[in-house]
Protein backbone atom coordinates (compact mmCIF):
# COMPACT_ATOMS: atom_id res chain seq x y z
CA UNK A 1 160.46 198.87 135.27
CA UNK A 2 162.77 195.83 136.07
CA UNK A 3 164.29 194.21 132.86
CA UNK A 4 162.75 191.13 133.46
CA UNK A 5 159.47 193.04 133.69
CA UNK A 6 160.41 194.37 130.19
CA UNK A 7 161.22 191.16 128.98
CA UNK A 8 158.24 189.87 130.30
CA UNK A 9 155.72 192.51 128.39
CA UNK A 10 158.14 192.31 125.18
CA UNK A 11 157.54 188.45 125.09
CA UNK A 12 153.50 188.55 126.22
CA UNK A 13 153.45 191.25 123.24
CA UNK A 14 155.44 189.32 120.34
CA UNK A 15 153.35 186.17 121.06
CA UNK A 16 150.11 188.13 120.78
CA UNK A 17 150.98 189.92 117.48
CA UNK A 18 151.96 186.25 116.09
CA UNK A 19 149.23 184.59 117.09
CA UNK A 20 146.94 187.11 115.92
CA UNK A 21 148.69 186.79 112.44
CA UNK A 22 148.43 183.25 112.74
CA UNK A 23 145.03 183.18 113.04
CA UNK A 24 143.91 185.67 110.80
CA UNK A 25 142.89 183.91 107.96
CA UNK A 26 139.67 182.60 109.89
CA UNK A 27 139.32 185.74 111.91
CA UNK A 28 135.79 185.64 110.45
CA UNK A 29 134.64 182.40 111.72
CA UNK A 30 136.07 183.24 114.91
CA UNK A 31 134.22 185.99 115.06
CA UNK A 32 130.73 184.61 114.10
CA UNK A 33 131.53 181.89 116.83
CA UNK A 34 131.62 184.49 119.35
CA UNK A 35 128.61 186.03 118.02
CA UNK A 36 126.71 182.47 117.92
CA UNK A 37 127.80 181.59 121.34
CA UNK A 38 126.32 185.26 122.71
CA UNK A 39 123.36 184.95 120.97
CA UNK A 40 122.50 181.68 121.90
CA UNK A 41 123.72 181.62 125.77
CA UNK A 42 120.37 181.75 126.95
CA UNK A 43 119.38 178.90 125.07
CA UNK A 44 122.55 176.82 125.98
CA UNK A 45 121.91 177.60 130.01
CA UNK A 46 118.01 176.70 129.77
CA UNK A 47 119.37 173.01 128.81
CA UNK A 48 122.26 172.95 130.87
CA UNK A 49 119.30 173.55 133.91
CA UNK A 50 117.29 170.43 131.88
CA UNK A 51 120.40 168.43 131.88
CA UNK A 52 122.43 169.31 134.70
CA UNK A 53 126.54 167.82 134.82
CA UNK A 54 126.21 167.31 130.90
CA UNK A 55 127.65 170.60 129.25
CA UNK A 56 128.79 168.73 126.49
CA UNK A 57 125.45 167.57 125.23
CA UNK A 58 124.13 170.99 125.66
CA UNK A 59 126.51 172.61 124.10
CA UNK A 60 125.42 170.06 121.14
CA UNK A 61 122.21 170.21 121.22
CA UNK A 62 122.49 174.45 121.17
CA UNK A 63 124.91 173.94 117.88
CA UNK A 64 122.40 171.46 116.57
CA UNK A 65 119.69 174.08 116.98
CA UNK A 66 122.14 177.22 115.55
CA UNK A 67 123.11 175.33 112.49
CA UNK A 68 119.24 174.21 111.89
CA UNK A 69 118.01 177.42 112.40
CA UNK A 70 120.85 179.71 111.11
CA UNK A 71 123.25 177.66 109.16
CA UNK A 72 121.53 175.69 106.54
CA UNK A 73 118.78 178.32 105.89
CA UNK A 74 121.94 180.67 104.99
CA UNK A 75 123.24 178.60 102.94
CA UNK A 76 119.42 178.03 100.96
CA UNK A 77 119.29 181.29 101.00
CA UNK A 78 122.64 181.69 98.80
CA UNK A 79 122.19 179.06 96.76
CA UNK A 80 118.96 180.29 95.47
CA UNK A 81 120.31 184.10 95.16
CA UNK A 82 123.29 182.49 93.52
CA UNK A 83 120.78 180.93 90.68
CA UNK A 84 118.48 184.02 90.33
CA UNK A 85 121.40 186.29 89.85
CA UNK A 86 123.08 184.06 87.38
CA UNK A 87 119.44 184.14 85.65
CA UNK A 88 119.36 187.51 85.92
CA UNK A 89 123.04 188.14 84.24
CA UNK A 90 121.91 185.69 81.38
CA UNK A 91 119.03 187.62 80.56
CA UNK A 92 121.01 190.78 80.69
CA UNK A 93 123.71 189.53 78.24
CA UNK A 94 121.20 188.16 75.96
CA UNK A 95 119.19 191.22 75.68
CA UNK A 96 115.72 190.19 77.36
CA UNK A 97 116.56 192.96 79.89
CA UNK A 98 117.87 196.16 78.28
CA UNK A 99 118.02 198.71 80.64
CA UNK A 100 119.39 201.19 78.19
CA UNK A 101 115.65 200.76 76.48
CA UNK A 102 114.29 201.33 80.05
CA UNK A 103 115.74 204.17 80.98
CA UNK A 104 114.81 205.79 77.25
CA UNK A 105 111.24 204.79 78.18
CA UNK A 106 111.13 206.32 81.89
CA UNK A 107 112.89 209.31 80.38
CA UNK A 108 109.82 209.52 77.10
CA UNK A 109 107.42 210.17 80.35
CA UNK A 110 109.43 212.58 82.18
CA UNK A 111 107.42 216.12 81.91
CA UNK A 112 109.62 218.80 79.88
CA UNK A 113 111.60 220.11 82.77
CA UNK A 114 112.82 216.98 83.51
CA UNK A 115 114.17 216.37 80.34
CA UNK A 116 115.71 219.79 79.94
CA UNK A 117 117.23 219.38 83.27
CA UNK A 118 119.10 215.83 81.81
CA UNK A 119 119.41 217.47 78.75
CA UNK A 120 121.61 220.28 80.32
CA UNK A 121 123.37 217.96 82.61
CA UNK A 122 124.48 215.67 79.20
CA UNK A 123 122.28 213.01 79.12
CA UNK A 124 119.62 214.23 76.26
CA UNK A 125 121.49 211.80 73.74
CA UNK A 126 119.29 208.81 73.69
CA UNK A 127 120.96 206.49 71.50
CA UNK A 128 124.45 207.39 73.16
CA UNK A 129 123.09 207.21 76.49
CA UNK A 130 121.10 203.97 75.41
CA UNK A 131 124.59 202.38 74.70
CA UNK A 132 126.21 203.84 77.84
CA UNK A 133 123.72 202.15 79.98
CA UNK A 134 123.43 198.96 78.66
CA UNK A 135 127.39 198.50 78.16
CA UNK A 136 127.73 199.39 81.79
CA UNK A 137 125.49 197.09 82.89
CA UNK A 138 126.89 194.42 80.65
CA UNK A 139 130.28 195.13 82.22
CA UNK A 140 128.59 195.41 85.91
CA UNK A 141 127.26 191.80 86.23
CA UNK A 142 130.11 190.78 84.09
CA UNK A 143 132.30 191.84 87.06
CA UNK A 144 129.24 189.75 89.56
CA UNK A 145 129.47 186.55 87.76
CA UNK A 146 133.73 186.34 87.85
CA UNK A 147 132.92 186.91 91.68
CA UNK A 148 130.41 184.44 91.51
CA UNK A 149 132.75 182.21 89.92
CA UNK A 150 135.50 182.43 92.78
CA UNK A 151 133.08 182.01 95.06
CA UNK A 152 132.30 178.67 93.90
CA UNK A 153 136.43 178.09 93.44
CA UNK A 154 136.55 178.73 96.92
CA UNK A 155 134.35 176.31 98.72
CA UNK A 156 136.71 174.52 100.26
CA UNK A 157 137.45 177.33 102.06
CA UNK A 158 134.05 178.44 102.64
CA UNK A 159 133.09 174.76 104.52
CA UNK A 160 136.11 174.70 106.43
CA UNK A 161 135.61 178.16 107.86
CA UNK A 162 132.24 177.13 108.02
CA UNK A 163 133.63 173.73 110.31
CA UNK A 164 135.79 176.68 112.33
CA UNK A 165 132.93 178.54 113.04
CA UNK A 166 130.69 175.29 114.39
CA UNK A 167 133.63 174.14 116.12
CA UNK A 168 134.52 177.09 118.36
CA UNK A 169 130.62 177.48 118.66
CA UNK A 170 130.61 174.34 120.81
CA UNK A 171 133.57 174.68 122.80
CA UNK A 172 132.33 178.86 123.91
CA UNK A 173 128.86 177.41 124.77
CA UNK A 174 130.49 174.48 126.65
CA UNK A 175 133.75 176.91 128.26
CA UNK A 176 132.30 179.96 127.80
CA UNK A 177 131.69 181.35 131.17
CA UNK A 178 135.42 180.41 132.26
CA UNK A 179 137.03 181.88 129.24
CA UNK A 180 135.26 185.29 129.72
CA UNK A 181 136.11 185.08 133.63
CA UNK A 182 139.96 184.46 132.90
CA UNK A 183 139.73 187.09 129.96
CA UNK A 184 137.99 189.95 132.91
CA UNK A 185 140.27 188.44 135.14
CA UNK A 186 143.70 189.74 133.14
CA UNK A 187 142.17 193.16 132.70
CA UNK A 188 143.96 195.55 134.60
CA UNK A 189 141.05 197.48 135.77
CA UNK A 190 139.31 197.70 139.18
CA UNK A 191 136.73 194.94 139.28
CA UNK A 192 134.00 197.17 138.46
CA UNK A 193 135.21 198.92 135.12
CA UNK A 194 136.42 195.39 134.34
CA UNK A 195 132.48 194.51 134.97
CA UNK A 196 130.94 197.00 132.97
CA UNK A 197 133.54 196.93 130.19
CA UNK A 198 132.65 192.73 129.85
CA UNK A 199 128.56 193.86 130.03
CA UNK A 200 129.05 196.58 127.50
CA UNK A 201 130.63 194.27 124.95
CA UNK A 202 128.25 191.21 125.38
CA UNK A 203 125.59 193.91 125.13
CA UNK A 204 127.00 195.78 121.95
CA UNK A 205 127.20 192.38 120.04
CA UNK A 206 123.74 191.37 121.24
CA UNK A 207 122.47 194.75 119.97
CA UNK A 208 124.25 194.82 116.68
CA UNK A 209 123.06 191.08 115.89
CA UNK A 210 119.45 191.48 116.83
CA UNK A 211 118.98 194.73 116.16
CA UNK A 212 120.75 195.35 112.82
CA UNK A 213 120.98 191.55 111.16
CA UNK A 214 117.30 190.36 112.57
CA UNK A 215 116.01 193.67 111.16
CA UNK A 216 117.74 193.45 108.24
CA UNK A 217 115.88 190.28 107.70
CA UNK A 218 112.67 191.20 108.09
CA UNK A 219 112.89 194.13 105.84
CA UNK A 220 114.31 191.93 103.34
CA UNK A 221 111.50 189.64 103.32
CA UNK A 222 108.51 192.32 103.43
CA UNK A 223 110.67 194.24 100.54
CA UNK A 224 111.12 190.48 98.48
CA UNK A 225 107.28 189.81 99.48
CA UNK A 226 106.31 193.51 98.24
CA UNK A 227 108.36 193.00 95.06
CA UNK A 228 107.00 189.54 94.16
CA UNK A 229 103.16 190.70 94.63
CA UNK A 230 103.50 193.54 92.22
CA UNK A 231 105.05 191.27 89.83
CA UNK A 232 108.30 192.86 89.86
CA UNK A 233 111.41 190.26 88.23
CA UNK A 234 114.39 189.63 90.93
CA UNK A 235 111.93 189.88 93.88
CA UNK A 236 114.71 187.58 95.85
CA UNK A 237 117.60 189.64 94.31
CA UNK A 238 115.94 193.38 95.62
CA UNK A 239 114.69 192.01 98.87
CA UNK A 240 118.29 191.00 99.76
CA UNK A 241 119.78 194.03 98.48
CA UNK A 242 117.24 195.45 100.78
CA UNK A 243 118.33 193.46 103.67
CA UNK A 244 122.01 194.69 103.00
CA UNK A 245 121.37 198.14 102.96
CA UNK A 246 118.92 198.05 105.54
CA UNK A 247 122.20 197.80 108.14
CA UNK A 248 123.16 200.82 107.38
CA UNK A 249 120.54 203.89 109.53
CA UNK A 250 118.67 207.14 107.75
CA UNK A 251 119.43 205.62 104.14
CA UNK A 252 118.64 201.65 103.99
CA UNK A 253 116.10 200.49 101.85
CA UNK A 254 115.21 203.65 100.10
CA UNK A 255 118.47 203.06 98.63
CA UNK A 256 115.99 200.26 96.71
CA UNK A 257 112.23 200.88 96.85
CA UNK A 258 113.01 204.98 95.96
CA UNK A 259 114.46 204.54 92.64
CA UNK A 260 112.16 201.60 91.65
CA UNK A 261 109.12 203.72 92.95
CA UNK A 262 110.70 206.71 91.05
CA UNK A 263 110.96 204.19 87.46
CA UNK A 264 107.43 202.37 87.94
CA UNK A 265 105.65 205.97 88.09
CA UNK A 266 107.83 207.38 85.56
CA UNK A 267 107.02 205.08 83.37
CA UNK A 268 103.46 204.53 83.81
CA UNK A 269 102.75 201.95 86.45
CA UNK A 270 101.03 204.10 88.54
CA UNK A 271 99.21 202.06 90.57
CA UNK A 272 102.35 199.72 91.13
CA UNK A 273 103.95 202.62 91.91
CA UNK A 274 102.06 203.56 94.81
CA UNK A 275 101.62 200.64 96.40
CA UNK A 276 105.32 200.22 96.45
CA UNK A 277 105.98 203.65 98.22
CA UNK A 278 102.96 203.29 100.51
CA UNK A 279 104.57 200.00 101.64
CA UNK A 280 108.18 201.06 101.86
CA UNK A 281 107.25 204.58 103.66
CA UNK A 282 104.68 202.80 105.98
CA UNK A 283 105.78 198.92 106.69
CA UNK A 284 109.37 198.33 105.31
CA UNK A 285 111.23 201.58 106.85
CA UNK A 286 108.96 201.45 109.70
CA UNK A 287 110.22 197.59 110.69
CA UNK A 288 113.01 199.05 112.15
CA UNK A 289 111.25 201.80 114.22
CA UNK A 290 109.14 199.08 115.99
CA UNK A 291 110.93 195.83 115.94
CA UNK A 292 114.26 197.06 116.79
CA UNK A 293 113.56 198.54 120.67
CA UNK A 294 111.17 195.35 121.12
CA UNK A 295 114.52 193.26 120.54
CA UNK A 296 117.16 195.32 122.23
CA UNK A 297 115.81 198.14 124.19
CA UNK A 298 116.10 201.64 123.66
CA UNK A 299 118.83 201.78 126.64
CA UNK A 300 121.46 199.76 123.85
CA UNK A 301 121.33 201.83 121.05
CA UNK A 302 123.73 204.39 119.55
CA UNK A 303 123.20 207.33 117.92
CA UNK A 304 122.34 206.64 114.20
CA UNK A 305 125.08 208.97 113.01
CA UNK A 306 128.00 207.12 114.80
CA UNK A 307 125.96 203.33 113.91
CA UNK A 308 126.34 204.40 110.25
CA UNK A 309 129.87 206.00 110.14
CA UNK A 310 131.13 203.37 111.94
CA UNK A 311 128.94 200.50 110.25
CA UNK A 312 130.38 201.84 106.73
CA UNK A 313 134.40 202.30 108.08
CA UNK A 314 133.63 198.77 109.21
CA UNK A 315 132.16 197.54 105.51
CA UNK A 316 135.08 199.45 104.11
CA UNK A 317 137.54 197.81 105.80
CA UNK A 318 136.96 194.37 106.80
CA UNK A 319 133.89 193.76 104.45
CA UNK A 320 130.62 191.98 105.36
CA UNK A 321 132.39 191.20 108.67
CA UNK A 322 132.75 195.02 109.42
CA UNK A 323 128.69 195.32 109.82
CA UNK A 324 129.08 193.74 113.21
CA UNK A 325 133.29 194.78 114.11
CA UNK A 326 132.29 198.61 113.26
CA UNK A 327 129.52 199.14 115.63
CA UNK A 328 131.05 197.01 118.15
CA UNK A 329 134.87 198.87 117.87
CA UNK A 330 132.41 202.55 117.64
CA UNK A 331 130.57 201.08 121.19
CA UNK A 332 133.62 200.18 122.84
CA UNK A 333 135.31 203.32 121.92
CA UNK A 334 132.06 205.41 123.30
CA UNK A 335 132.38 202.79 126.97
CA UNK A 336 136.02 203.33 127.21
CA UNK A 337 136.19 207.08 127.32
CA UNK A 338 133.03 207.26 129.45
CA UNK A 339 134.58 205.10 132.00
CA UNK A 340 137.81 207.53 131.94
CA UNK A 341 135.81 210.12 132.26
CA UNK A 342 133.85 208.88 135.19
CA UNK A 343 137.64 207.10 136.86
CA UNK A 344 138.80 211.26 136.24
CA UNK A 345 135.95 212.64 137.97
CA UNK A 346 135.86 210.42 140.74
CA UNK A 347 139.63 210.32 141.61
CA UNK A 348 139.27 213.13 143.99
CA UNK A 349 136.87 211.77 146.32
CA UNK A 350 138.96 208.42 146.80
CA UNK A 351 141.40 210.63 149.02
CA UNK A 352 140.12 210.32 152.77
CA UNK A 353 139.01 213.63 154.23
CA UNK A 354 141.79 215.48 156.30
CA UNK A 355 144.60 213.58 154.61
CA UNK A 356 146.27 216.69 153.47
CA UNK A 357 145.88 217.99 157.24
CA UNK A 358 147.70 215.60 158.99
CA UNK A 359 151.18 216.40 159.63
C-alpha cells in the first residue's frame, strides 16, 4: 500500500470518527429519521407519481402526514402518561395506595403452603414486610418523579431533537434514493452483495418497526382497554408498560397481566381474575402471533432467542433507542456472515475449467 494510499484511508478514517462524535448527541433523531423515511417511502413515491417534478411538496406533504399521524399522538400520549403517573405517585406518597397493606391482604388468602413457603424464604413478618414494601415503593416512584422532573428540564432539548428528526425526515424522503445509491455505491462489494446487504437493512428496519413497535401498540391498547373494563386504577400506566415489554419475545406482557392475574385471584377477585388471564392468554399474547406475519412476513423474522438477546443488549446499551439498533446490528450481523459464507463457498467455481491445465 502506497503512502498516499495510507494517508488517504488515515484521513477518510479520522474524519469519520469526528464526525460521528460530532453528531452524536442527536444520534437518536437521526436515527428515527431514517426509520420515518423507510417507513413511509411508499407513501412519499405514491405522491411523487400524483405530483410528478415536485419532490419537495411530497416530501412535505409525507412529513405533514408522519407528524399528524405519529408525532403529535406521541406526544398526547406522554403528556397524559406523564399526568396519570404523577397521580399515581401522589396517591402513593399520601397513603391512598399502600401496597404494603396489599400484599398483607393477597398473602391472608394464600392457602397454608403458600405461606409456609414465604415464611421459610423470610417474608412471614407482616408488619416488617408491610414496611419493606411500602418504603420501597415510596423510594421507587420517588426515583420516577426526579426523572420526570428532568424530563420536563429538558424540553428544549427534546423539541429540538424533535425539529432534527422532522428535518432530516424531509430531506431522506426528498434525496433519499440518491443518498442510498452513493452510500451502495462506496461499498466495496460486488454489486450483488452490495444489493442484498442495502435490501437486508431496509428490510430489518421495516421488520423491527412494524413488527415489534406496531405490535407493541396494539397490545398496549387491548391490555389498557382490558385493564380499564375491569376497573383496574392506572389502566393507561399498565397498558404502556405492556406495550414496552411487549418488544421484548417469550416474556412481554406476562411480565404485566401474570402478576396482576396472580394478585386479583389471590385476593379474591375471582371473576376479575379470570377474565384478565382469559384475555391476556387468548387476545393480548396472541396479537403478536397473528398481526405480526400479516405486517412483515414470516420470510423477515429472526429467531426469538437472538430478537430478545439482542433487543435487551440493545435496551442496555443505548436505551429506548436500542429496541430498534439491537435487532437491526443482530440482523446485519446474521446477513454479513451468510454472505461470507456463500462468497467462501462459491469462490471455487469462479476459476474457469482447465485453468490449472494450461501450461
Amino acid at each position: 500500500m502506497t503512502p498516499s494510499r495510507v494517508f488517504l484511508l488515515s484521513l477518510v478514517t479520522g474524519a469519520t470518527v469526528a464526525f460521528v462524535w460530532l453528531v452524536a448527541p442527536f444520534s437518536g433523531a437521526i436515527l428515527w429519521a431514517v426509520i420515518a423515511a423507510i417507513l413511509f417511502e411508499p407513501l412519499n413515491a405514491r405522491l411523487l407519481a400524483a405530483m410528478p417534478r415536485r419532490r419537495n411538496g411530497a416530501a412535505l406533504v409525507t412529513l405533514i402526514i408522519i407528524t399528524v399521524v405519529v408525532v403529535v399522538p406521541a406526544m398526547l400520549l406522554g403528556a397524559a402518561l406523564l399526568h396519570e403517573a404523577s397521580v399515581f405517585y401522589d396517591r402513593v406518597r399520601s397513603g391512598g395506595i399502600d401496597f404494603g397493606r396489599l400484599f398483607v391482604e393477597m398473602q391472608a388468602h394464600l392457602p397454608d403452603w403458600a405461606r409456609s413457603w414465604l415464611a421459610d424464604i423470610g417474608l412471614g413478618d407482616v408488619g416488617g414486610l408491610r414496611a419493606k414494601i411500602s418504603q420501597g415503593f415510596a423510594n421507587s416512584f420517588q426515583a420516577v418523579a426526579s426523572r420526570v422532573l428532568s424530563i420536563g428540564q429538558g424540553a428544549f432539548g427534546f423539541f429540538l431533537s424533535l425539529g432534527v428528526m422532522l428535518y432530516l425526515t424531509f430531506f431522506l424522503l426528498r434525496d433519499g434514493h440518491a443518498l442510498a445509491a452513493r452510500i451502495e455505491r462506496s461499498i466495496p462489494l460486488p454489486a450483488e452483495q452490495r444489493t442484498i446487504l442495502i435490501a437486508k437493512f431496509v428490510q430489518v428496519i421495516r421488520a423491527t418497526t412494524k413488527g415489534s413497535l406496531i405490535v407493541a401498540l396494539l397490545q398496549g391498547l387491548v391490555g389498557g382497554f382490558t385493564f380499564w373494563l375491569l376497573g383496574l386504577p392506572g389502566a393507561l400506566l399498565w397498558g404502556v408498560a405492556m406495550g414496552v415489554f411487549s418488544l421484548f419475545p417469550a416474556i412481554g406482557t406476562g411480565l404485566v397481566w401474570v402478576p396482576m392475574t396472580i394478585y386479583l385471584l389471590a385476593t379474591g377477585a375471582i371473576w376479575q381474575g379470570s377474565i384478565l388471564f382469559l384475555c391476556g392468554f387468548f387476545i393480548i399474547s396472541s396479537v403478536d402471533n397473528v398481526v405480526r406475519p400479516i405486517l412483515v412476513g414470516r420470510d423477515a423474522r429472526m429467531p426469538d432467542y437472538v430478537v430478545l438477546v439482542a433487543t435487551l443488549g440493545g435496551f442496555e446499551l443505548m436505551g429506548f433507542n436500542g429496541f430498534v439498533i439491537g435487532p437491526v446490528i443482530a440482523a446485519l450481523f446474521m446477513v454479513t456472515w451468510d454472505l461470507f459464507g456463500n462468497s467462501e463457498g462459491r469462490a471455487p467455481a469462479t476459476e474457469p475449467e482447465g485453468q490449472g491445465d494450461a501450461g
